[in-house]
PDB file of N, CA and C in Angstrom:
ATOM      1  N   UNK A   1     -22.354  30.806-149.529  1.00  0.00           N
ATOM      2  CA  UNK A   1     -22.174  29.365-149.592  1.00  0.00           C
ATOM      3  C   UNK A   1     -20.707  29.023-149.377  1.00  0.00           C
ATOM      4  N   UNK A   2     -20.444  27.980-148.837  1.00  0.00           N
ATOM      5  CA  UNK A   2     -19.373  27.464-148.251  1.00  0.00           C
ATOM      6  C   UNK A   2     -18.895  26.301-149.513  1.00  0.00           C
ATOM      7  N   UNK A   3     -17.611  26.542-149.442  1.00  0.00           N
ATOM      8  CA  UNK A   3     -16.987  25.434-150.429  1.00  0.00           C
ATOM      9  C   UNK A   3     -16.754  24.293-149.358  1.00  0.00           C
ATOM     10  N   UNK A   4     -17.288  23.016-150.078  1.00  0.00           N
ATOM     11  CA  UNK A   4     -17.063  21.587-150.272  1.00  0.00           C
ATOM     12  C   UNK A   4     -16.174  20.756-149.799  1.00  0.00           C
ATOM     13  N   UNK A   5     -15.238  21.229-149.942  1.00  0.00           N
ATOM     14  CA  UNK A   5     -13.847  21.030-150.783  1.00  0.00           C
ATOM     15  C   UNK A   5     -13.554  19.932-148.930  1.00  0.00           C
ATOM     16  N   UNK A   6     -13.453  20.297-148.112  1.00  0.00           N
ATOM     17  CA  UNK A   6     -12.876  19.855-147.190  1.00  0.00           C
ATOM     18  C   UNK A   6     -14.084  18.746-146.852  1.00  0.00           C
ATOM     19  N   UNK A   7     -14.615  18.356-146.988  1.00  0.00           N
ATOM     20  CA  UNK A   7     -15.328  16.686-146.832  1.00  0.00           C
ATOM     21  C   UNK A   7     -14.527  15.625-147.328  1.00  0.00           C
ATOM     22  N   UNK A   8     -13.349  16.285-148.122  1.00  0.00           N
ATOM     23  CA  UNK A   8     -12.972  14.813-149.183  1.00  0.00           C
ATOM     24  C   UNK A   8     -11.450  14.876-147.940  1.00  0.00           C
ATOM     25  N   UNK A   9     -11.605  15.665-146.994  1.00  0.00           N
ATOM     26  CA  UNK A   9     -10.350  15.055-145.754  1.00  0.00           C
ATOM     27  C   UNK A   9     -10.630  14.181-144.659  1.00  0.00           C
ATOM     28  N   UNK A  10      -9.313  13.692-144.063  1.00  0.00           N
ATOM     29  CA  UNK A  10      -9.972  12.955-142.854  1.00  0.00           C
ATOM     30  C   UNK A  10     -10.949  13.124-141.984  1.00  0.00           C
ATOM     31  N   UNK A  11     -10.975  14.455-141.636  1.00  0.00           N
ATOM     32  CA  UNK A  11     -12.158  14.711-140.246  1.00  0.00           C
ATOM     33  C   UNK A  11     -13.411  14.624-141.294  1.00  0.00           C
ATOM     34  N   UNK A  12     -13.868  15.257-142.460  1.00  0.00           N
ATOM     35  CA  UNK A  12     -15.103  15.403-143.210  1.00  0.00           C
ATOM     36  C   UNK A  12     -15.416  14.279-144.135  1.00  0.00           C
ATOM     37  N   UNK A  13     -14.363  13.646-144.092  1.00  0.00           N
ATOM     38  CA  UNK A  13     -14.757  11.790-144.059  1.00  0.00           C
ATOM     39  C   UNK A  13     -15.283  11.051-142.948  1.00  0.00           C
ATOM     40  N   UNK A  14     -14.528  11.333-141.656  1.00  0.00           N
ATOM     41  CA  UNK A  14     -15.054  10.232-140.375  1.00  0.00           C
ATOM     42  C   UNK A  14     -16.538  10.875-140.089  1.00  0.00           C
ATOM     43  N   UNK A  15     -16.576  12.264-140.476  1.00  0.00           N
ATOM     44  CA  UNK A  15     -18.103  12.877-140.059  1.00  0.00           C
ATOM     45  C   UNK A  15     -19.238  12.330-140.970  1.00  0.00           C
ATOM     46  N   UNK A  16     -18.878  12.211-142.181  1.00  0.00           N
ATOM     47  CA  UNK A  16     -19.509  11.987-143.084  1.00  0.00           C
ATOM     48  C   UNK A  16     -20.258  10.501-142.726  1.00  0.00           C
ATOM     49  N   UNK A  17     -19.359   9.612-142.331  1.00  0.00           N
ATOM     50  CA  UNK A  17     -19.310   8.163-141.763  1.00  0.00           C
ATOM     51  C   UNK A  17     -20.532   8.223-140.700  1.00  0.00           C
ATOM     52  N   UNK A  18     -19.734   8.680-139.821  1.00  0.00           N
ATOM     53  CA  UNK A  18     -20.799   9.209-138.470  1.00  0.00           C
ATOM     54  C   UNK A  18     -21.795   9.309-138.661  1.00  0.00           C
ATOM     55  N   UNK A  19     -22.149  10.216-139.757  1.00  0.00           N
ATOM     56  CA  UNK A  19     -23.893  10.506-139.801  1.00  0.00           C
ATOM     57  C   UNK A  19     -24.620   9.730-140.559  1.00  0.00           C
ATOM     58  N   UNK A  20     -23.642   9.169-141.377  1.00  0.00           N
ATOM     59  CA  UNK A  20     -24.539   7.703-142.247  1.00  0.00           C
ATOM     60  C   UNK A  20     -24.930   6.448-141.563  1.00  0.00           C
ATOM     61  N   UNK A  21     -24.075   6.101-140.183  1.00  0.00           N
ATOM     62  CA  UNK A  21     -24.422   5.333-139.289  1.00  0.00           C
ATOM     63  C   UNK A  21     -25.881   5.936-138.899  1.00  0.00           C
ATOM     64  N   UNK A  22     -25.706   6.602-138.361  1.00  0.00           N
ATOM     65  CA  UNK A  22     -26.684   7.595-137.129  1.00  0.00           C
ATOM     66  C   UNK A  22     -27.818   7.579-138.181  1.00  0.00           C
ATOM     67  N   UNK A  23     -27.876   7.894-139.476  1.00  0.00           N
ATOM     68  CA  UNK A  23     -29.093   7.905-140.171  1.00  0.00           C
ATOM     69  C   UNK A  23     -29.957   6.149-140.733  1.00  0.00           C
ATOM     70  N   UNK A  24     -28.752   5.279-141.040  1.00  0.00           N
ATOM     71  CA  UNK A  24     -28.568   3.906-140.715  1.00  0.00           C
ATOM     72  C   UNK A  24     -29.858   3.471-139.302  1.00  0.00           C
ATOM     73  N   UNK A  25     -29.355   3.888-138.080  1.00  0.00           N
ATOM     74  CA  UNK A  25     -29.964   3.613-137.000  1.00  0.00           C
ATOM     75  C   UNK A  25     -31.039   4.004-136.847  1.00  0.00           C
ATOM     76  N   UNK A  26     -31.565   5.115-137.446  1.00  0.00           N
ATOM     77  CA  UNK A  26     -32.362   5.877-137.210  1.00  0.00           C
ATOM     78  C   UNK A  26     -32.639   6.883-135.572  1.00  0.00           C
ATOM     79  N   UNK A  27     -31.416   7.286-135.510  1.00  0.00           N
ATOM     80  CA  UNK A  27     -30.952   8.495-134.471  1.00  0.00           C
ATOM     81  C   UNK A  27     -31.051   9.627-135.296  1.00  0.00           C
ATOM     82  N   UNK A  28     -30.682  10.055-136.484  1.00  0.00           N
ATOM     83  CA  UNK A  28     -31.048  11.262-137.098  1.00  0.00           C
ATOM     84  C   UNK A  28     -31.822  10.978-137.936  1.00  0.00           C
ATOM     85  N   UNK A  29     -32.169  12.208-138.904  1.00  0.00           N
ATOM     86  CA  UNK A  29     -32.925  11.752-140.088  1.00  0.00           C
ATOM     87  C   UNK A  29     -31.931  12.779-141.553  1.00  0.00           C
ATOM     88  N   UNK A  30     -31.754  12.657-142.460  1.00  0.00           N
ATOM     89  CA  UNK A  30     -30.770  12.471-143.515  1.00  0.00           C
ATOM     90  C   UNK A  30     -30.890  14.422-143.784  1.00  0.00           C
ATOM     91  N   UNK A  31     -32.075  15.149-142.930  1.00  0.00           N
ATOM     92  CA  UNK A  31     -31.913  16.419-143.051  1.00  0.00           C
ATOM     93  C   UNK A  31     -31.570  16.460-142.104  1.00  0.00           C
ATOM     94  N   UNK A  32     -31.072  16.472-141.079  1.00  0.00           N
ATOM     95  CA  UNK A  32     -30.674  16.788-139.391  1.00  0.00           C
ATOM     96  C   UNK A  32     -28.956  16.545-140.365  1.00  0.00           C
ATOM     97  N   UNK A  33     -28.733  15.577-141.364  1.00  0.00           N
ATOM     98  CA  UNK A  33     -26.958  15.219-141.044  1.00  0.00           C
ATOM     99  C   UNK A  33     -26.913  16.325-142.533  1.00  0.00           C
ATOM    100  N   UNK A  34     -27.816  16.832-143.650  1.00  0.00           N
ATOM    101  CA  UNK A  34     -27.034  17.475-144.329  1.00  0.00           C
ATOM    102  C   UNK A  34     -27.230  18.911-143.876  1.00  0.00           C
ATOM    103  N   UNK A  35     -27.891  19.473-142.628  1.00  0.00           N
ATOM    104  CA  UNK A  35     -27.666  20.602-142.225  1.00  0.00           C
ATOM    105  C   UNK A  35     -26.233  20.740-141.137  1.00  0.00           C
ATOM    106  N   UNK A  36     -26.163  19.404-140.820  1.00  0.00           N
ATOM    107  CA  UNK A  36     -24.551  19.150-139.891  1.00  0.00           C
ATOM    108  C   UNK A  36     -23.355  19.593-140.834  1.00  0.00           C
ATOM    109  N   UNK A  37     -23.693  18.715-141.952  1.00  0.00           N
ATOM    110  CA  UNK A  37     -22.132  19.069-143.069  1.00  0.00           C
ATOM    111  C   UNK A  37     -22.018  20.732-143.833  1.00  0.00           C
ATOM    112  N   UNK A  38     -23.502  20.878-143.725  1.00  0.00           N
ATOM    113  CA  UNK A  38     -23.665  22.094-144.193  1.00  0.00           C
ATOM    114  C   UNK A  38     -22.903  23.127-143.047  1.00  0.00           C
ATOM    115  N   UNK A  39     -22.613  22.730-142.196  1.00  0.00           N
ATOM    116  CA  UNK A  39     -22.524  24.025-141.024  1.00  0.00           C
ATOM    117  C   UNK A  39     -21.164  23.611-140.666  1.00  0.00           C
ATOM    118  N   UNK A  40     -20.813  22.165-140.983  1.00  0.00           N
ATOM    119  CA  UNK A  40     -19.300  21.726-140.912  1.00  0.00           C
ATOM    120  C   UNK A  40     -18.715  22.334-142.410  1.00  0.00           C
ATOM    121  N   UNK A  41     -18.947  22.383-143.375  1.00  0.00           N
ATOM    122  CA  UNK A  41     -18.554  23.597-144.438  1.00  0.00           C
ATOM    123  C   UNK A  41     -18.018  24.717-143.800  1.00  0.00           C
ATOM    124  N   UNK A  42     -19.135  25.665-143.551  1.00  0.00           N
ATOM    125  CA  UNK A  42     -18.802  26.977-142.858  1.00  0.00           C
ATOM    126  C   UNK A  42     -18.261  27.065-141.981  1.00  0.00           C
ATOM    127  N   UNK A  43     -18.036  25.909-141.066  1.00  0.00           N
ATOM    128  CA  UNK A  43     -16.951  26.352-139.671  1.00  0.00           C
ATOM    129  C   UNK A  43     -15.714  26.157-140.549  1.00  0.00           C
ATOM    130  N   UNK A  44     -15.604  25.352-141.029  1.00  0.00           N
ATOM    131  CA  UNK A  44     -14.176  24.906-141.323  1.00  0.00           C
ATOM    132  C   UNK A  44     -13.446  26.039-142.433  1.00  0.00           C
ATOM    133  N   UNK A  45     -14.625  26.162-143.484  1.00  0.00           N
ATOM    134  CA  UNK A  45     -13.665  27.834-144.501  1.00  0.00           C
ATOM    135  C   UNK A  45     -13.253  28.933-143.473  1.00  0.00           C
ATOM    136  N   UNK A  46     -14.310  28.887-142.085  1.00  0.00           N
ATOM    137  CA  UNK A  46     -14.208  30.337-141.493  1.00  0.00           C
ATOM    138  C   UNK A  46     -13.095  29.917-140.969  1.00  0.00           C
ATOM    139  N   UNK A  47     -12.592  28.788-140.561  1.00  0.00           N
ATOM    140  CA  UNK A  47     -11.069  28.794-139.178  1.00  0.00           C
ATOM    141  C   UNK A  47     -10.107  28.491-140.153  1.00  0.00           C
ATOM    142  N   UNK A  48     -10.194  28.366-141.374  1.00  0.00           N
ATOM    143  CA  UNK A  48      -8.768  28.070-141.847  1.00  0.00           C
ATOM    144  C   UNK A  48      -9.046  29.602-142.646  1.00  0.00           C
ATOM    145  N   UNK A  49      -9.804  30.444-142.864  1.00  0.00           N
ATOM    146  CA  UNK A  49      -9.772  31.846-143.273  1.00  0.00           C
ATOM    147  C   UNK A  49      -9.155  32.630-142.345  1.00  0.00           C
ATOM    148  N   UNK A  50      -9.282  32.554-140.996  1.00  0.00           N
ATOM    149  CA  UNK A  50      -9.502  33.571-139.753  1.00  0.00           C
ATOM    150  C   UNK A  50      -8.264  32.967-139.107  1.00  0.00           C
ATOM    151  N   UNK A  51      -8.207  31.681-138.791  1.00  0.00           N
ATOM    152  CA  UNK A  51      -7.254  31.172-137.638  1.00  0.00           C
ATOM    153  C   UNK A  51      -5.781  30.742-137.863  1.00  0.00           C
ATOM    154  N   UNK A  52      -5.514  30.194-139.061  1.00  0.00           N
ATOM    155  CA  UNK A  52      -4.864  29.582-139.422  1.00  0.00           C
ATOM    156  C   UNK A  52      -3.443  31.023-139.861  1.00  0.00           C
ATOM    157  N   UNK A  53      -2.456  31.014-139.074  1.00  0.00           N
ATOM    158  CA  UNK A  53      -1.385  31.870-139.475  1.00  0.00           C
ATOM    159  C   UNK A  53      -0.543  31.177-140.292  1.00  0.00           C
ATOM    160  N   UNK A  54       0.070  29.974-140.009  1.00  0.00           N
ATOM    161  CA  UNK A  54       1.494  29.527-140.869  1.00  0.00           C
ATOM    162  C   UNK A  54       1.353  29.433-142.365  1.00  0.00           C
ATOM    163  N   UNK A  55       2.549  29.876-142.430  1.00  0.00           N
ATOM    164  CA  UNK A  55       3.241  30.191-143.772  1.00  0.00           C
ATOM    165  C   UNK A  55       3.919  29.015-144.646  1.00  0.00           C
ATOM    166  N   UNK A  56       3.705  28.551-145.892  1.00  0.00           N
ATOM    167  CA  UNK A  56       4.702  27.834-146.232  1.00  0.00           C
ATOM    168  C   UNK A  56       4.898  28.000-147.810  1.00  0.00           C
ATOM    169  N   UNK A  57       6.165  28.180-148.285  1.00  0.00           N
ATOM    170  CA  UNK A  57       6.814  28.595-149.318  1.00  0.00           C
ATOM    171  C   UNK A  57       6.583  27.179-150.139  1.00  0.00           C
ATOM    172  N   UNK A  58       6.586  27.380-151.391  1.00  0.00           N
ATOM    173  CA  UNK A  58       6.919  25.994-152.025  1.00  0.00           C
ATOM    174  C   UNK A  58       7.599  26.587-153.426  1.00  0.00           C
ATOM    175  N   UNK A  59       8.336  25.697-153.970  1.00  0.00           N
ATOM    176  CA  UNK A  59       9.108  26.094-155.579  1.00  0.00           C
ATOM    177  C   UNK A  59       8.766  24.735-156.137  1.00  0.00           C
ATOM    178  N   UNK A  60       7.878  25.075-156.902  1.00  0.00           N
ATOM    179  CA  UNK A  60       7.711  23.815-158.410  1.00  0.00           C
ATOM    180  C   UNK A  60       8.821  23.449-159.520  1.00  0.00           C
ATOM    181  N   UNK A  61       9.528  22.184-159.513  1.00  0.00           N
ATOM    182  CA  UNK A  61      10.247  22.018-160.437  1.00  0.00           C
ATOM    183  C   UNK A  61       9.815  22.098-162.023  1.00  0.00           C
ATOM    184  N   UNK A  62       8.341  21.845-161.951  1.00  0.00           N
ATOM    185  CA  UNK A  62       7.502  21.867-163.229  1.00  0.00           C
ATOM    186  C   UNK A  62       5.858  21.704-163.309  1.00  0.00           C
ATOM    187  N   UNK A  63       5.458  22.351-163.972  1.00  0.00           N
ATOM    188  CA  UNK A  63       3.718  22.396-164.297  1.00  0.00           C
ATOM    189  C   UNK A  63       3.006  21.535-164.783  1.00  0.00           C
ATOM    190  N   UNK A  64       3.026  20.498-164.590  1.00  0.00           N
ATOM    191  CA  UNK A  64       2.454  19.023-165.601  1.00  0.00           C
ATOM    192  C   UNK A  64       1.186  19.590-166.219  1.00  0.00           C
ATOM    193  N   UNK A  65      -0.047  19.855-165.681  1.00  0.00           N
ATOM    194  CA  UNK A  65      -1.185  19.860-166.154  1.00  0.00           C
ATOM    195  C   UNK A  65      -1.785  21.330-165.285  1.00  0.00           C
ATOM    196  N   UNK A  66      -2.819  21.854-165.590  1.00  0.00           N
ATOM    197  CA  UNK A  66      -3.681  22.489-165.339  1.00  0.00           C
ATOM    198  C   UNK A  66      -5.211  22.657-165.881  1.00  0.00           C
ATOM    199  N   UNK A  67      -6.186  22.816-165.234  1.00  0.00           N
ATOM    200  CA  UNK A  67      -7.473  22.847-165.558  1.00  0.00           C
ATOM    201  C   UNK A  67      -8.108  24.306-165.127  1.00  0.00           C
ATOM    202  N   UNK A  68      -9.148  24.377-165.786  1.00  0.00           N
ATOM    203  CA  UNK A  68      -9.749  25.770-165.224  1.00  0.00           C
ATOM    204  C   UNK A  68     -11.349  25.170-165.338  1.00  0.00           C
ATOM    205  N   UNK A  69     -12.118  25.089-164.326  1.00  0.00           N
ATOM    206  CA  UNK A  69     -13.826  24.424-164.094  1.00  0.00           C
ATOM    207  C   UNK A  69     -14.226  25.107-163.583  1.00  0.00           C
ATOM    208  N   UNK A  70     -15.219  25.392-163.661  1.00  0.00           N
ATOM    209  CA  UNK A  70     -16.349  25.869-162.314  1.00  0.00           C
ATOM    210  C   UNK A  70     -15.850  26.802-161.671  1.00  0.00           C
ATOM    211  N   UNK A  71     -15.385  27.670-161.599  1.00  0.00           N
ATOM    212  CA  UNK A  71     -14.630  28.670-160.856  1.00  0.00           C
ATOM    213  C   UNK A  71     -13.503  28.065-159.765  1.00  0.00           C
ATOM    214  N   UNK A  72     -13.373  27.039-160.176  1.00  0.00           N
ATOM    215  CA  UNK A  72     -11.964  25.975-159.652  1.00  0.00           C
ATOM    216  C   UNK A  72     -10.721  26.073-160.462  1.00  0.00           C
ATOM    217  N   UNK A  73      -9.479  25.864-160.074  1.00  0.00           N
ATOM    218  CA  UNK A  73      -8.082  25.781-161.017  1.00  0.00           C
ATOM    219  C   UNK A  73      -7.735  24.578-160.524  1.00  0.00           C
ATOM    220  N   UNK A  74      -7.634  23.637-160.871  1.00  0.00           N
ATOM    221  CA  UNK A  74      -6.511  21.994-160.299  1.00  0.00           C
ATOM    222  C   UNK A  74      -4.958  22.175-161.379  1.00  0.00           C
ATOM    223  N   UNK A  75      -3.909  22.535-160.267  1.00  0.00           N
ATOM    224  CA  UNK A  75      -2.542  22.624-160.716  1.00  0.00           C
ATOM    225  C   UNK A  75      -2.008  20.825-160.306  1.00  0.00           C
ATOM    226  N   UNK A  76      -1.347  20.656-161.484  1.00  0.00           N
ATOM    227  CA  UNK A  76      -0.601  19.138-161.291  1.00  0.00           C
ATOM    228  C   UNK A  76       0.854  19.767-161.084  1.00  0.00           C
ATOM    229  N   UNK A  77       1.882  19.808-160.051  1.00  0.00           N
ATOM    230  CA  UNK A  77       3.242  20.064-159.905  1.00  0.00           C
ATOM    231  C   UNK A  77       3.657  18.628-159.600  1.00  0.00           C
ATOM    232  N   UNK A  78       5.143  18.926-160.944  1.00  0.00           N
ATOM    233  CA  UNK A  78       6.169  17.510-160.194  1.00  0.00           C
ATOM    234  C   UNK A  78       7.124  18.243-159.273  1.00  0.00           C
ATOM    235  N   UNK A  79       8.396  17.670-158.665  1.00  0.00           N
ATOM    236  CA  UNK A  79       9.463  17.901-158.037  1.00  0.00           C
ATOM    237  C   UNK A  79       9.149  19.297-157.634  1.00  0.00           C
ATOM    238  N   UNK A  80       8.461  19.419-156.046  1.00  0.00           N
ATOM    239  CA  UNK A  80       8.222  20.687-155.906  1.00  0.00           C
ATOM    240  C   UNK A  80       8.902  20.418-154.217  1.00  0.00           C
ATOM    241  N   UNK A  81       9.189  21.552-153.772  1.00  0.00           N
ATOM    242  CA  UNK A  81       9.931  21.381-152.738  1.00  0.00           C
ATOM    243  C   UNK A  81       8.629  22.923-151.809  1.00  0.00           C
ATOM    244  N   UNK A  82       9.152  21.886-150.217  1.00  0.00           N
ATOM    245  CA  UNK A  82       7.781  23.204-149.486  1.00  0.00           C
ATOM    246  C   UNK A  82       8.965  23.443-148.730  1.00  0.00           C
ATOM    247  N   UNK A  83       8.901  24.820-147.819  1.00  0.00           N
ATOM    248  CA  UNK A  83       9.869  25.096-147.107  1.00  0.00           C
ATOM    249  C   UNK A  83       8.844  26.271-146.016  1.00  0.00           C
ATOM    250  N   UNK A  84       9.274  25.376-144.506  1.00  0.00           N
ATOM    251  CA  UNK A  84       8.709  26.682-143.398  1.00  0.00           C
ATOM    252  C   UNK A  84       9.630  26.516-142.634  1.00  0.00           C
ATOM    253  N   UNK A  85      10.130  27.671-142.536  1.00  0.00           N
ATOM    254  CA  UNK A  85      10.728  28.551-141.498  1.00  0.00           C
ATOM    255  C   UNK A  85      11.974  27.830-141.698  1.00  0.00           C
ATOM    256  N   UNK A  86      12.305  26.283-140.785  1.00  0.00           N
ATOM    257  CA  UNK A  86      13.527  25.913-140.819  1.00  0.00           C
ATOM    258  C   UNK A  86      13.676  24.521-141.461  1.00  0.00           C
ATOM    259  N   UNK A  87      12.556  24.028-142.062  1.00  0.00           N
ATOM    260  CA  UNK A  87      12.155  22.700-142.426  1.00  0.00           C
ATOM    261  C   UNK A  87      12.137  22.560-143.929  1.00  0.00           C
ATOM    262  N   UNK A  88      12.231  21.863-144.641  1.00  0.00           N
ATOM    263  CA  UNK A  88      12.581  21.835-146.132  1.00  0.00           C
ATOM    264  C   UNK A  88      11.749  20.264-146.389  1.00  0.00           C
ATOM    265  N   UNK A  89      10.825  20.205-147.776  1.00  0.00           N
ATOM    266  CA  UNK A  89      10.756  18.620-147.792  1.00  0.00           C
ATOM    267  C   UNK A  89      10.233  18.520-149.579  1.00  0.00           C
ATOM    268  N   UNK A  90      10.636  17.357-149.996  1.00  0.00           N
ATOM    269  CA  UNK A  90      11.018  17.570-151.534  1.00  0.00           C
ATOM    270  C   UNK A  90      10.095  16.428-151.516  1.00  0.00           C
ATOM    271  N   UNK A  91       8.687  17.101-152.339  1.00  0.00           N
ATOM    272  CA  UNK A  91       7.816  15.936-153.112  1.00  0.00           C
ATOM    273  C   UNK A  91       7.843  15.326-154.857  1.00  0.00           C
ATOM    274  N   UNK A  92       7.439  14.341-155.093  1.00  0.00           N
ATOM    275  CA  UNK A  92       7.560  14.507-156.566  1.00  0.00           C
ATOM    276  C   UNK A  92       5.992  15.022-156.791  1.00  0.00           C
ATOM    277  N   UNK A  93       5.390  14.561-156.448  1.00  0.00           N
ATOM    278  CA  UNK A  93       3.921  15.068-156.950  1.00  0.00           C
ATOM    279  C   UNK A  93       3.006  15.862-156.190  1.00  0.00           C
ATOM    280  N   UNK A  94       2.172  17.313-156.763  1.00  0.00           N
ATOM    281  CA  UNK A  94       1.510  17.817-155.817  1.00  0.00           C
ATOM    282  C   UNK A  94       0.460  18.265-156.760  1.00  0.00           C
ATOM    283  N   UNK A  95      -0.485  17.913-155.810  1.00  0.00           N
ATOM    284  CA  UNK A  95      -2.077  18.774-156.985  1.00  0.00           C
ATOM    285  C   UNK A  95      -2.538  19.251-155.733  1.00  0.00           C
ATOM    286  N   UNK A  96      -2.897  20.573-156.249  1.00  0.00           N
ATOM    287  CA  UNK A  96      -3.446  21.985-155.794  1.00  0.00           C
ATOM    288  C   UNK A  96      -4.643  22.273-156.461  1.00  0.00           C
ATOM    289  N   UNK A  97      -5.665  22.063-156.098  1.00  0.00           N
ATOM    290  CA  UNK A  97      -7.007  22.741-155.814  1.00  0.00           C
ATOM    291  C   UNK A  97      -7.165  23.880-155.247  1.00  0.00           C
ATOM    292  N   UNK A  98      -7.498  25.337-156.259  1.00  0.00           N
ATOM    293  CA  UNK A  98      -7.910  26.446-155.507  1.00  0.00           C
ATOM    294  C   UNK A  98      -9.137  27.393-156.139  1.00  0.00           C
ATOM    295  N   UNK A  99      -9.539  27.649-155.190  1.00  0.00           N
ATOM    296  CA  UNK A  99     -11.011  28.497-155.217  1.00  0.00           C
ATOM    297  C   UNK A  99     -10.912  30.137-155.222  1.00  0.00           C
ATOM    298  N   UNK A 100     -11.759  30.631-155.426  1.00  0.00           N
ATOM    299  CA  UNK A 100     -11.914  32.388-155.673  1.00  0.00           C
ATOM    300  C   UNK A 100     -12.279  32.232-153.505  1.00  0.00           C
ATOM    301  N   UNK A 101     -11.859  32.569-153.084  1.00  0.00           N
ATOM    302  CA  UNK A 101     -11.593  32.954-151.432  1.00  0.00           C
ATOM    303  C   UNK A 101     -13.502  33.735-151.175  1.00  0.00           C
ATOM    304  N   UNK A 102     -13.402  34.748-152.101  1.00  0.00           N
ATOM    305  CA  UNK A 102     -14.386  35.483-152.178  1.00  0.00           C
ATOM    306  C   UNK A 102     -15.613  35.167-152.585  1.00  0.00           C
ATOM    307  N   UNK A 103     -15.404  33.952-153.276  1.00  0.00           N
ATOM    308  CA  UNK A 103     -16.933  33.278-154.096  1.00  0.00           C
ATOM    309  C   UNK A 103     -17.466  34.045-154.917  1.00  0.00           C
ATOM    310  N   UNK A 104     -16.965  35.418-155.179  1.00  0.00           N
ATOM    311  CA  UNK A 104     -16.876  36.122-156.087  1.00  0.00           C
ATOM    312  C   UNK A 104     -17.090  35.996-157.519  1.00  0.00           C
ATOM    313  N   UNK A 105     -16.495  36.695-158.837  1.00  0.00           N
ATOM    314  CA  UNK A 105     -16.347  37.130-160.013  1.00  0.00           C
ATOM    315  C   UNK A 105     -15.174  35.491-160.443  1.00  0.00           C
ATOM    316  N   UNK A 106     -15.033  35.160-161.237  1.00  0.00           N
ATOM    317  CA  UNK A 106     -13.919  34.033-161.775  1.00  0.00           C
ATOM    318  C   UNK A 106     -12.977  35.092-162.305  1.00  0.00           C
ATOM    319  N   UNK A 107     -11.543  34.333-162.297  1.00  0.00           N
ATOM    320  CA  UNK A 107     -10.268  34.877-162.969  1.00  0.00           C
ATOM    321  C   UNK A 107     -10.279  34.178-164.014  1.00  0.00           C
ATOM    322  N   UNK A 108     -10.738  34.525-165.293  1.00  0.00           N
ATOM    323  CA  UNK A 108     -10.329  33.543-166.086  1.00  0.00           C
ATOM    324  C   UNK A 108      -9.103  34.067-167.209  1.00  0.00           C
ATOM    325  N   UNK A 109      -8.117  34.878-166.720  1.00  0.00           N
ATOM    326  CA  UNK A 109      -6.929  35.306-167.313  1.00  0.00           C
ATOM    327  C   UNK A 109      -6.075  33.754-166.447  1.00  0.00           C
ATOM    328  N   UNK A 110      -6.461  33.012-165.406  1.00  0.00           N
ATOM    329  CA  UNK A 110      -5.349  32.008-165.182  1.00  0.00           C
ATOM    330  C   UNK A 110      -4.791  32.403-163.634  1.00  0.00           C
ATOM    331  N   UNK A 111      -3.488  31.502-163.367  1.00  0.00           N
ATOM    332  CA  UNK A 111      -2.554  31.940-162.140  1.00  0.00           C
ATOM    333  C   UNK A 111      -1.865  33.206-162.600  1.00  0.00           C
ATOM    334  N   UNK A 112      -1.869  34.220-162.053  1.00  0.00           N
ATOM    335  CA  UNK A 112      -0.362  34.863-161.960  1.00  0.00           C
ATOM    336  C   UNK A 112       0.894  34.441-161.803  1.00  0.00           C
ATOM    337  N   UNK A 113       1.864  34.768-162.759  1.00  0.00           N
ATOM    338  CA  UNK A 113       3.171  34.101-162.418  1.00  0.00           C
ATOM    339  C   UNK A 113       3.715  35.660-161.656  1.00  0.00           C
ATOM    340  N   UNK A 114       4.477  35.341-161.055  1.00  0.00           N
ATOM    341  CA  UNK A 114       5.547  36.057-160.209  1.00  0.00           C
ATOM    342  C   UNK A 114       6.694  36.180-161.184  1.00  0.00           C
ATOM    343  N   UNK A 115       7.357  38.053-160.852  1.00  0.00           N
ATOM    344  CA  UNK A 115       8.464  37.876-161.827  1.00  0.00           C
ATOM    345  C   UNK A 115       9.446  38.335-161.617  1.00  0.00           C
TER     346      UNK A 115
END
């Protein structure tokens, strides 16, 4: 099973749109569009698993909040700065959503800190 997670972005919003029209009209029918998102899931974990090379560093000024759900972690960072290659850019707020890659076993010892 494919994580979710990317429907709540632009492209898996306008798709989402798309097929509610189309089911609206009656051009599809509401199983034709959740086997679409279903398969727009799996393309999209597989190319940002497989395709996606760039790198980007980030340093958190601080940890506001954290959660541990469902085999989900949501990190709240303030003043965190990202840095690739030659580019630098200083946010105050960042929440990070991350998943077991593997769909696997849960970590429930937490993040690893680096030391």
């Amino acid at each position: 099973m494919a994580y979710q997670l990317y429907r709540n972005t632009t492209l898996g919003n306008t798709l989402q749109e798309t097929l509610d029209e189309l089911i609206v009209y009656g051009q599809i029918s509401p199983t034709l569009a959740m086997r679409v998102l279903t398969q727009y899931d799996k393309c999209i974990n597989n190319a940002l698993a497989n395709r996606v090379r760039a790198r980007v560093q980030f340093k958190a000024g601080k940890l506001t909040t954290y959660r541990f759900c469902d085999n989900v972690w949501t990190l709240m960072l303030s003043d965190v700065e990202f840095k690739e290659v030659h580019e630098l850019v200083r946010v105050e707020k960042v929440k990070i959503v991350a998943c077991d890659a593997k769909g696997g076993a849960s970590n429930k010892e937490g993040p690893k800190e680096k030391e």
